[in-house]
N, C-alpha and C. Protein backbone atom coordinates (compact mmCIF):
# COMPACT_ATOMS: atom_id res chain seq x y z
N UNK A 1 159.04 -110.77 63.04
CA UNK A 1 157.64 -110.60 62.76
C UNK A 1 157.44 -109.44 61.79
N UNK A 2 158.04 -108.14 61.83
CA UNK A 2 157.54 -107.15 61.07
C UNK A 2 159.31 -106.59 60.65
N UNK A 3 160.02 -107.73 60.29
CA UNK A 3 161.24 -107.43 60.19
C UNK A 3 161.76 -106.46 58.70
N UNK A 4 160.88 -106.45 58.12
CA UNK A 4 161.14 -105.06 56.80
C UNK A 4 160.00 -103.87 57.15
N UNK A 5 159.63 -103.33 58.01
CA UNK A 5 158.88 -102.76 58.52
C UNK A 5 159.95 -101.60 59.59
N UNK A 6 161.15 -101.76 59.89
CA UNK A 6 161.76 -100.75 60.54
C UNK A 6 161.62 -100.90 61.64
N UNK A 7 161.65 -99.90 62.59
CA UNK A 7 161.30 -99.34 64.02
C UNK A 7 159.75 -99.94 64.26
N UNK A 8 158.74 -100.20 63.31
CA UNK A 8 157.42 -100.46 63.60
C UNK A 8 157.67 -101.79 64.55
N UNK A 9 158.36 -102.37 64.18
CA UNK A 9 158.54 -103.67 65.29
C UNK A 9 158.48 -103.44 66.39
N UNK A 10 159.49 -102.72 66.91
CA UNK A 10 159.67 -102.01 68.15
C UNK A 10 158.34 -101.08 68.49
N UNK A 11 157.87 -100.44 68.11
CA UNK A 11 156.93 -99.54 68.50
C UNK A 11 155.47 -100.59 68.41
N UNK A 12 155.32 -101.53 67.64
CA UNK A 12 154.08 -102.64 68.15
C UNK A 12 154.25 -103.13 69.70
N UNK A 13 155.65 -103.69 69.90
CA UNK A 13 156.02 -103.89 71.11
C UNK A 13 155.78 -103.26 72.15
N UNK A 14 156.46 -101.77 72.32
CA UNK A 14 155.99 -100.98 72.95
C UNK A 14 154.53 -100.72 73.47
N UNK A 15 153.47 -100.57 72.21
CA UNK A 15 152.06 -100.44 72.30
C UNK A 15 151.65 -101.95 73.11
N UNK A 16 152.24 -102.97 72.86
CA UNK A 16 151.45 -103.82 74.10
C UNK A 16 152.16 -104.08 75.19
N UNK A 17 153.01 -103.10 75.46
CA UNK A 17 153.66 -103.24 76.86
C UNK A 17 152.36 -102.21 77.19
N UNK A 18 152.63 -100.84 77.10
CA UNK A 18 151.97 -100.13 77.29
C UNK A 18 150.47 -100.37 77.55
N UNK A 19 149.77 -101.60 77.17
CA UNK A 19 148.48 -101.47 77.45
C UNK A 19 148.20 -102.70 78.14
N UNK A 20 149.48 -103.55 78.83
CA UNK A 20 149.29 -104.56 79.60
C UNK A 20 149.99 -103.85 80.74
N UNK A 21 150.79 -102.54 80.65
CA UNK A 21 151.14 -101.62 82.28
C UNK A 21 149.82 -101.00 82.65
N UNK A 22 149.00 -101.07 81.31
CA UNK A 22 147.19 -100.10 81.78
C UNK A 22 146.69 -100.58 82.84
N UNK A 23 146.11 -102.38 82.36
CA UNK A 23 145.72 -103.46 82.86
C UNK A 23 146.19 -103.22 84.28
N UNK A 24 147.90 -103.93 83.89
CA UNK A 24 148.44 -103.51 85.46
C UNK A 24 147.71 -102.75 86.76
N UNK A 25 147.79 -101.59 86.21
CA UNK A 25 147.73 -100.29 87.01
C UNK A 25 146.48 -100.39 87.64
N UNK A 26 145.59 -100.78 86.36
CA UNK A 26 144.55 -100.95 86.93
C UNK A 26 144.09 -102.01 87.76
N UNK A 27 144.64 -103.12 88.09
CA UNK A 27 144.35 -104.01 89.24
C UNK A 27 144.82 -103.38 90.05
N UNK A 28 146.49 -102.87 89.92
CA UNK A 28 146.67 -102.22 91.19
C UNK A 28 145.94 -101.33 92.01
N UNK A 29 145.36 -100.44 91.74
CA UNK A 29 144.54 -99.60 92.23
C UNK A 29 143.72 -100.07 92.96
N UNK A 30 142.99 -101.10 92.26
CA UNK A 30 141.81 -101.81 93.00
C UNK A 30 142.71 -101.98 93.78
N UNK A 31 143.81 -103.24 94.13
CA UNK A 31 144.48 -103.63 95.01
C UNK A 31 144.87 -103.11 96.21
N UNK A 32 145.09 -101.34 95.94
CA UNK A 32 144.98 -100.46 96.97
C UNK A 32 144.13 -100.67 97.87
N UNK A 33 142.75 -100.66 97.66
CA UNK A 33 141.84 -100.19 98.67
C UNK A 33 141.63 -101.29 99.05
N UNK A 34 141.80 -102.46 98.71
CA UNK A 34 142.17 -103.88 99.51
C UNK A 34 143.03 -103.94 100.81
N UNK A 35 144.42 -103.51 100.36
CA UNK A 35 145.45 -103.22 101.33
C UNK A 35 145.09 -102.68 102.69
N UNK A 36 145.06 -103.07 103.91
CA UNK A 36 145.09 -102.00 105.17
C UNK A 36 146.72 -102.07 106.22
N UNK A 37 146.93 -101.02 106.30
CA UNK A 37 148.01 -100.86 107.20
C UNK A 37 147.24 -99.80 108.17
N UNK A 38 147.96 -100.14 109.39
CA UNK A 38 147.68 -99.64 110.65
C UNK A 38 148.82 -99.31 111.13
N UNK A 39 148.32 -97.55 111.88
CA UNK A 39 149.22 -96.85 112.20
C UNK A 39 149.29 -96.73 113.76
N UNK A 40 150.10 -96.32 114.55
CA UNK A 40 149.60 -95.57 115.67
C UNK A 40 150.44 -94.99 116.60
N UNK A 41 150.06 -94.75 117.55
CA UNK A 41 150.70 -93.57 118.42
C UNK A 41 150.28 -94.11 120.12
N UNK A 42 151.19 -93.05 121.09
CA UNK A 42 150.91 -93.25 122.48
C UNK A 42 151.38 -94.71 122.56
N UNK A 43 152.06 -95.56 121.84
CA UNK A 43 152.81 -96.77 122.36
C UNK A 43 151.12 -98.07 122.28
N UNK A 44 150.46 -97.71 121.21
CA UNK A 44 149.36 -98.02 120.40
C UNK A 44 148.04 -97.97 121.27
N UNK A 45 147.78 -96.83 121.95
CA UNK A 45 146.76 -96.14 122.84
C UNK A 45 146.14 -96.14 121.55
N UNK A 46 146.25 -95.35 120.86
CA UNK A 46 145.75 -94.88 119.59
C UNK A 46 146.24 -95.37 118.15
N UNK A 47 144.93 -96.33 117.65
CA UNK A 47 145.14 -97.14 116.42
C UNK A 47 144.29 -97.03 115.30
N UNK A 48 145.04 -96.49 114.19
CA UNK A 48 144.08 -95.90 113.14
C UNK A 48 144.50 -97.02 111.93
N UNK A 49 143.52 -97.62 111.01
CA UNK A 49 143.69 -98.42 109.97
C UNK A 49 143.16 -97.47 108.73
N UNK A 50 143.93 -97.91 108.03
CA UNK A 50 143.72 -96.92 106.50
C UNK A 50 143.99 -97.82 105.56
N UNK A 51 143.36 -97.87 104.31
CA UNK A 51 143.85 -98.28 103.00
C UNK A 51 145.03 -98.37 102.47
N UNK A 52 145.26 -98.69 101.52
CA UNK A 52 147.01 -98.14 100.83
C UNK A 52 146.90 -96.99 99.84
N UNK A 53 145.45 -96.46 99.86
CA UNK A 53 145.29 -95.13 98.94
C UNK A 53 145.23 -93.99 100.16
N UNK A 54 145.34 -94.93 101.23
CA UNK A 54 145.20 -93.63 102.08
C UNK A 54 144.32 -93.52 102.88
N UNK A 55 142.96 -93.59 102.59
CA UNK A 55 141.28 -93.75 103.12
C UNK A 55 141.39 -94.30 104.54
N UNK A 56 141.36 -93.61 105.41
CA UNK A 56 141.12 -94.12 106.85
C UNK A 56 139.78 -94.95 107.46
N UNK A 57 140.27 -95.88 107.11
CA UNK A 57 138.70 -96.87 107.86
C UNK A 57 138.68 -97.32 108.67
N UNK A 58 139.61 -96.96 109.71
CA UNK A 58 139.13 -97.14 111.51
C UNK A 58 140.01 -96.75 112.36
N UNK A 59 139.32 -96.34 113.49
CA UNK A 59 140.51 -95.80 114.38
C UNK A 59 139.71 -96.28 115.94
N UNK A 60 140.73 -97.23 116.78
CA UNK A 60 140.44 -97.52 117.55
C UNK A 60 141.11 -96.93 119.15
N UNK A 61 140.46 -96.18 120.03
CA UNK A 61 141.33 -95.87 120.64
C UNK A 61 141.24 -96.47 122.18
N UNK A 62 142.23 -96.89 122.96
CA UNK A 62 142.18 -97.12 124.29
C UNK A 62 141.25 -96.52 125.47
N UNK A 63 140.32 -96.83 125.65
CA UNK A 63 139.49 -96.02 127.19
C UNK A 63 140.20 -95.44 127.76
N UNK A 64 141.70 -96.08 128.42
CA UNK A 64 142.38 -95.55 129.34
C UNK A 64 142.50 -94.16 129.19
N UNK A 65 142.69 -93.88 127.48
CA UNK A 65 143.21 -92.44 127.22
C UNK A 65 142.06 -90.91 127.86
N UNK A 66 141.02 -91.54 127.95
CA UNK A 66 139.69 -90.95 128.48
C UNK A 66 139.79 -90.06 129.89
N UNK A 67 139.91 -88.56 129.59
CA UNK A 67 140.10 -87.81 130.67
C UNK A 67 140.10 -86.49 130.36
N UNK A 68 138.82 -86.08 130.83
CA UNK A 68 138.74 -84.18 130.01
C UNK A 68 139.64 -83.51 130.44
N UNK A 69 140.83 -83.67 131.14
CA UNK A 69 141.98 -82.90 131.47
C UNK A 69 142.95 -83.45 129.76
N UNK A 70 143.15 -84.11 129.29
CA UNK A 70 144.00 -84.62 128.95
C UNK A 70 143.73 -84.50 127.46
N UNK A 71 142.32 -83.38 127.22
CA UNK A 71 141.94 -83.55 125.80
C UNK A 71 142.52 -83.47 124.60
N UNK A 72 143.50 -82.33 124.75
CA UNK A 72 144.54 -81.74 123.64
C UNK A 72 145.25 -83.29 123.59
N UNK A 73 146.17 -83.87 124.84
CA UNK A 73 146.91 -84.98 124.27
C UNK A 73 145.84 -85.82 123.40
N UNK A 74 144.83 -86.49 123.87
CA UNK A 74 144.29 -87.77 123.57
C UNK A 74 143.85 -86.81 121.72
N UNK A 75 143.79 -85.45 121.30
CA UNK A 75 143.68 -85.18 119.92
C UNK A 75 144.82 -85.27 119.38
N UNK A 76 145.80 -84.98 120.25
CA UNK A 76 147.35 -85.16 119.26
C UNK A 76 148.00 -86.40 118.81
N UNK A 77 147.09 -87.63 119.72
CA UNK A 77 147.25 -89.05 119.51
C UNK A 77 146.61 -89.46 118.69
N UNK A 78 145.63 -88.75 118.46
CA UNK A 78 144.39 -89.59 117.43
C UNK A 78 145.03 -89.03 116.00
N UNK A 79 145.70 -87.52 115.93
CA UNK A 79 146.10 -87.43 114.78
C UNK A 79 147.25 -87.68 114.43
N UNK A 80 148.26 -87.97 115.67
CA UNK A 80 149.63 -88.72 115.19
C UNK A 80 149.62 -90.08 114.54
N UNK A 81 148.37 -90.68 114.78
CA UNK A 81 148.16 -92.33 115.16
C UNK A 81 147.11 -92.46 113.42
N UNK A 82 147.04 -91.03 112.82
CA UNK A 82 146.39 -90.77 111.75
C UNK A 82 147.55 -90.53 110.50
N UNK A 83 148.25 -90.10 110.56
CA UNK A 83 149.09 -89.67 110.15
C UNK A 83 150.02 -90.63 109.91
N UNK A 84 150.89 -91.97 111.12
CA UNK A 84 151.15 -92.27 110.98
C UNK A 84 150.73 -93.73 109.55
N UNK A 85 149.47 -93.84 109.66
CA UNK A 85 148.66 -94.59 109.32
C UNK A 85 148.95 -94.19 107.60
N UNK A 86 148.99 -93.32 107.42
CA UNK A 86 148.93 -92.44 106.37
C UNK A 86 150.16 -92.43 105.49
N UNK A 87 150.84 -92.17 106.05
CA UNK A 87 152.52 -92.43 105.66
C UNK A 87 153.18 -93.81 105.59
N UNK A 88 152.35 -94.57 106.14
CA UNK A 88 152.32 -96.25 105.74
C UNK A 88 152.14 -96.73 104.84
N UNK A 89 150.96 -95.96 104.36
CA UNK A 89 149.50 -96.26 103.33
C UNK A 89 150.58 -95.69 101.91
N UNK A 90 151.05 -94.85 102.08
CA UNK A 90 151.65 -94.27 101.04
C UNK A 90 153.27 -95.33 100.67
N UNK A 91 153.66 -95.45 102.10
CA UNK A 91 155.30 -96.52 102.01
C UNK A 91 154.69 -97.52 100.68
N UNK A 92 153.45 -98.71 101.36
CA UNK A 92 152.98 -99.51 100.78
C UNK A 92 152.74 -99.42 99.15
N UNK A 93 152.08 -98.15 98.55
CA UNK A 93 151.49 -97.62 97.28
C UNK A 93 152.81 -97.76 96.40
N UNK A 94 153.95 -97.72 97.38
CA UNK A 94 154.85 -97.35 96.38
C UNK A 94 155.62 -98.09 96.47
N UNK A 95 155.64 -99.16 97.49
CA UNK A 95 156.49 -100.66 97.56
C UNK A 95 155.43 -101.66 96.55
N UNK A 96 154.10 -101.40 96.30
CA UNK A 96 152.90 -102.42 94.76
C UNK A 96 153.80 -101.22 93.72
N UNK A 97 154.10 -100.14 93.25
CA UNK A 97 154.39 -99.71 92.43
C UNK A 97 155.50 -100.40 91.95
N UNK A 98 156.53 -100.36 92.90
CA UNK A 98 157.83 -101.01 92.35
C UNK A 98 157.87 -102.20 92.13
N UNK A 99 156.64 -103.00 92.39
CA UNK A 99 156.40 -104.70 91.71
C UNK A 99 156.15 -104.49 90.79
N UNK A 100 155.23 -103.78 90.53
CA UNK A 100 154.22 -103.31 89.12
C UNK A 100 155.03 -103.17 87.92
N UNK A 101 156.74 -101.85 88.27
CA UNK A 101 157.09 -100.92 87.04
C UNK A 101 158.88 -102.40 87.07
N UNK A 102 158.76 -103.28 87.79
CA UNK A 102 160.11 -103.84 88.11
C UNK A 102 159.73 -105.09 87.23
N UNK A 103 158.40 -105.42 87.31
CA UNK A 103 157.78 -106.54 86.70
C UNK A 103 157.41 -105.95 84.82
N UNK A 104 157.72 -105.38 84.48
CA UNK A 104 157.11 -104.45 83.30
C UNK A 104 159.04 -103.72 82.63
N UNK A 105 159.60 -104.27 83.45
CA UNK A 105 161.17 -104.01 83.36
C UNK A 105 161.07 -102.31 82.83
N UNK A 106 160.71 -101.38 83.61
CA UNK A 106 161.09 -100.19 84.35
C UNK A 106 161.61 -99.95 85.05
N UNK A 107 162.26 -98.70 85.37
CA UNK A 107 162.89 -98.18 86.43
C UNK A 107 162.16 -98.59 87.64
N UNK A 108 162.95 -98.83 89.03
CA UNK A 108 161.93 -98.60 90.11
C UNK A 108 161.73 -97.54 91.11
N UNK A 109 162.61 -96.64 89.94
CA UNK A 109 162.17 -94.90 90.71
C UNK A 109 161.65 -94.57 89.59
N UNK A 110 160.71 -95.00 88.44
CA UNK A 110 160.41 -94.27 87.45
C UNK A 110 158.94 -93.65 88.56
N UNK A 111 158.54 -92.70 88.45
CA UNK A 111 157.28 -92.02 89.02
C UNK A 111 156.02 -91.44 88.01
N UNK A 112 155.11 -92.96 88.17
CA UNK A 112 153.69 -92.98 87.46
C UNK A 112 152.88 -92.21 87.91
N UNK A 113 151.51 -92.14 87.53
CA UNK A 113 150.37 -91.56 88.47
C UNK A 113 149.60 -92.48 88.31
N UNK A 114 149.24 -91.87 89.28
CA UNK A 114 147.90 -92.60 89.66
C UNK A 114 146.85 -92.15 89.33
């Protein structure tokens, strides 16, 4: 195509990889807050759902856990069961990344931002 033109061949190429990984990225993202993984804790007493950006949008917890003696545990469940949720959300972000940069024939430890 631009074969007396040099390196410009290559670097046109480049420029529409580069702005169909934009595209990409950018569904992905949306795609994030689509995603929910659910985390939890206490053997799933405590169940927190989050996005794949992270965003916690629900946390459901067992009655049983209900007992003003027991307050500190039933907070250390709600934030283990948060947390775990969280560290899911993130596994996920970066298991769509490696479709994204594997499909775009990148590394799949290359590290984008978001």
């Amino acid at each position: 195509m631009l074969k007396g033109l040099g390196g410009l061949g290559d670097m046109a190429g480049m420029m529409k990889k580069a702005q169909e990984m934009q595209v990409k990225m950018a569904q992905m993202q949306d795609d994030l807050h689509a995603i929910l993984v659910t985390g939890e804790s206490g053997a799933g007493l405590v169940k927190a759902t989050a996005s794949a950006k992270g965003d916690l949008k629900s946390l459901d917890i067992d009655p049983s856990i209900f007992n003003s003696d027991d307050k500190e545990v039933v907070e250390d469940l709600i934030l283990a069961a948060i947390k775990d949720a969280q560290a899911k959300a993130a596994e996920r972000a970066q298991a769509e990344m490696a479709k994204l940069t594997e499909g775009l024939g990148l590394p799949k430890d290359m590290k984008l931002p978001f």
